[in-house]
Structures are given as C-alpha cells and as structure tokens.
N, C-alpha and C. Protein backbone atom coordinates (compact mmCIF):
# COMPACT_ATOMS: atom_id res chain seq x y z
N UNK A 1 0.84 -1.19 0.00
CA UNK A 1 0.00 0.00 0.00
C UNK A 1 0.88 1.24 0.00
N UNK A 2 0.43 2.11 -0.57
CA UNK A 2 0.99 3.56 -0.43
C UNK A 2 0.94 4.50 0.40
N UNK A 3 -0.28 4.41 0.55
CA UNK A 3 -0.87 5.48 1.95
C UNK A 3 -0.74 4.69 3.32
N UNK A 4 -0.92 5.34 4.04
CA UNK A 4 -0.86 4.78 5.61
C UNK A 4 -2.48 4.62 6.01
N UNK A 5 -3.39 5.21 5.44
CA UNK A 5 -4.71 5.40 5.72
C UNK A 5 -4.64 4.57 5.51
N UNK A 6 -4.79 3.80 4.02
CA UNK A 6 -5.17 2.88 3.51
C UNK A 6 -4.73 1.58 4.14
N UNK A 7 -3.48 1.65 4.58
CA UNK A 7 -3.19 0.30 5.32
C UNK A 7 -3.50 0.15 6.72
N UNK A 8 -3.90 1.17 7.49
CA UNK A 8 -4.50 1.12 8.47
C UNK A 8 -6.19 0.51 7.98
N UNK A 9 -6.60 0.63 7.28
CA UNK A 9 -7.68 0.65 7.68
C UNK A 9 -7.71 -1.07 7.01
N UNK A 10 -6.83 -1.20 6.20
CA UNK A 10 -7.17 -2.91 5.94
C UNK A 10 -6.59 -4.04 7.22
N UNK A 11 -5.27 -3.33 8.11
CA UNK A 11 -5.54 -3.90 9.39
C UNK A 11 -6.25 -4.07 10.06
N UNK A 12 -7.43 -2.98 10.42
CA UNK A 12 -8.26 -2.79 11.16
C UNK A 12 -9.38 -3.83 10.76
N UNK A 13 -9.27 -4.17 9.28
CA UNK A 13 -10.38 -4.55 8.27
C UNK A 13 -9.71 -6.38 8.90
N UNK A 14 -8.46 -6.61 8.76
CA UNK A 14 -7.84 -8.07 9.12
C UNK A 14 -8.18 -8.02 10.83
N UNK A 15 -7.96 -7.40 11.71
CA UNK A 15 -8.35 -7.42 12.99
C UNK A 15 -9.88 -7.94 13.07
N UNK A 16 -10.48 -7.19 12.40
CA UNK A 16 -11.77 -7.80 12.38
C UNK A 16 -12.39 -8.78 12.32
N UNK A 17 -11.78 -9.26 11.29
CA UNK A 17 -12.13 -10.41 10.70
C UNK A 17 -11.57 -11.42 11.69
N UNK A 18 -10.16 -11.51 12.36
CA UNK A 18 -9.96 -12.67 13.18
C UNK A 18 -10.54 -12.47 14.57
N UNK A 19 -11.02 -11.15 14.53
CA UNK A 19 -11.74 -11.27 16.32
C UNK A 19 -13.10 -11.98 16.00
N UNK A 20 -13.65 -11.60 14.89
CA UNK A 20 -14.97 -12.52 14.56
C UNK A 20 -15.02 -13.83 14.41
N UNK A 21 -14.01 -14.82 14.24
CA UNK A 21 -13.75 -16.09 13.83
C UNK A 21 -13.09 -16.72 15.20
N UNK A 22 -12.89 -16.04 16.38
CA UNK A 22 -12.16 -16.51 17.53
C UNK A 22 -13.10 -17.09 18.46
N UNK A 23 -13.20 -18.31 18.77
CA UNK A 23 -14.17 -18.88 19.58
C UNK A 23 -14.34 -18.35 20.42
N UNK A 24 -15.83 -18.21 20.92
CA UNK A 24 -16.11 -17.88 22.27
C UNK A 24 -16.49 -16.37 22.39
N UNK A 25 -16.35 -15.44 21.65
CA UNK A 25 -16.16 -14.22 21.40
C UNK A 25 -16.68 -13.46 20.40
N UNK A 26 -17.72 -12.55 21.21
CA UNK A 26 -18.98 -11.73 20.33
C UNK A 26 -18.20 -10.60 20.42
N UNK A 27 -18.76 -10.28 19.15
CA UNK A 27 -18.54 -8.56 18.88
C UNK A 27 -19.32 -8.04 18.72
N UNK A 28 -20.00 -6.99 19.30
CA UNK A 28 -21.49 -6.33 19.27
C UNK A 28 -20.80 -4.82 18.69
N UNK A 29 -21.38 -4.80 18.00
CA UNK A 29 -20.98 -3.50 16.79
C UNK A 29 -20.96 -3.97 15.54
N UNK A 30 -20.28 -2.49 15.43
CA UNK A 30 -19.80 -2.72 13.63
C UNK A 30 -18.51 -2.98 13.57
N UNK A 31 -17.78 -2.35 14.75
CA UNK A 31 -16.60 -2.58 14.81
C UNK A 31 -15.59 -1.52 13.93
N UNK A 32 -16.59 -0.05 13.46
CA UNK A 32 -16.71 1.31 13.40
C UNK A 32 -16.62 1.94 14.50
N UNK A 33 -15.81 2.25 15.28
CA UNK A 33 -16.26 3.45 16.31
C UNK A 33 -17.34 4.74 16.03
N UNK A 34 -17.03 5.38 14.98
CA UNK A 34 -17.57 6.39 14.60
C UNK A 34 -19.37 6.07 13.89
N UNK A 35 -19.34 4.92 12.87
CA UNK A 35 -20.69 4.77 12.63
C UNK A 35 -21.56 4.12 14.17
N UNK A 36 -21.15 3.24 15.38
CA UNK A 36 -21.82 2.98 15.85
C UNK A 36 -22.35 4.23 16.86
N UNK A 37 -21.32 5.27 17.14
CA UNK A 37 -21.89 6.52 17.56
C UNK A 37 -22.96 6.97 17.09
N UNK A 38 -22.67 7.19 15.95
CA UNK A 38 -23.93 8.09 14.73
C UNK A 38 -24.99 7.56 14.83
N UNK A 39 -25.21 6.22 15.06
CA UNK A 39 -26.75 5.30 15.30
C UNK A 39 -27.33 5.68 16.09
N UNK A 40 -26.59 6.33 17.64
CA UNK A 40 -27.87 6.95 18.69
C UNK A 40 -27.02 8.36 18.66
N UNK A 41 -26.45 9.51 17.68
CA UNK A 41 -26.48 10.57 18.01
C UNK A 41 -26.35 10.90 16.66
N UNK A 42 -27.09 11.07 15.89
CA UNK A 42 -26.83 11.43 14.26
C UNK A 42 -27.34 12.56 14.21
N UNK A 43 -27.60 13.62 15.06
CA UNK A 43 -27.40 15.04 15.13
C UNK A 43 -26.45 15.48 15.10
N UNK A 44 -25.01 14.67 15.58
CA UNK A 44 -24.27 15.91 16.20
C UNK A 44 -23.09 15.83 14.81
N UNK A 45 -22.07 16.91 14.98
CA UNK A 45 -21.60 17.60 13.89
C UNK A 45 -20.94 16.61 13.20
N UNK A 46 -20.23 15.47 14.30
CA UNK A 46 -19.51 14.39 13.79
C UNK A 46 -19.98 13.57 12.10
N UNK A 47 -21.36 13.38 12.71
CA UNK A 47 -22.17 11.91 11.97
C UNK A 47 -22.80 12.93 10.48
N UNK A 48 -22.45 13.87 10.40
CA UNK A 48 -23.23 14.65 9.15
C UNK A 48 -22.58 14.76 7.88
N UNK A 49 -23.04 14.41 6.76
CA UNK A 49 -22.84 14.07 5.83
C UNK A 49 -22.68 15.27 4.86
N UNK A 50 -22.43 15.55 4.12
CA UNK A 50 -22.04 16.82 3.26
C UNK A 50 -21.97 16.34 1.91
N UNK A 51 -22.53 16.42 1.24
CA UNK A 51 -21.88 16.51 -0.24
C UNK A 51 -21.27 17.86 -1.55
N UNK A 52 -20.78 18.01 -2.01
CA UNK A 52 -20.36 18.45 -2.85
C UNK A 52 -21.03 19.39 -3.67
C-alpha cells in the first residue's frame, strides 16, 4: 500500500475479521467506532454528511 490510511484501515479490516472467527467471542458492533456513535447521536456535527 501507499498510503498509511489505507493500510491502516485494511488492518483494522484483518483485525476484524480474526476477532470474529475466535471462539467464544462476540462482537457487538460494527466494529466502526464512529458509525456505531452516529446510530444513537446522528445530530451531532460528527455523523453529518455533506456533499459536494
């Protein structure tokens, strides 16, 4: 990868995936910090969407 974003976020994307496949062990989310916020506060300035 080139960017650092980008490879952060496919770690985050591989983290995922093996905490989901690890016996014994729920993950309640999305495993988004930021979208599971927005689900009970999608008022605030964070969760707002903008387009172009």
């Amino acid at each position: 990868y080139d960017n650092e974003w980008g490879y952060s976020q496919r770690v985050v994307d591989l983290a995922h995936l093996v905490a989901s496949k690890w016996p014994g062990l729920f993950i309640d989310g999305s495993g988004d910090p930021l979208e599971d916020y927005c689900k009970t506060n999608a008022a605030d300035e964070e969760c707002k969407v903008y387009e172009a």
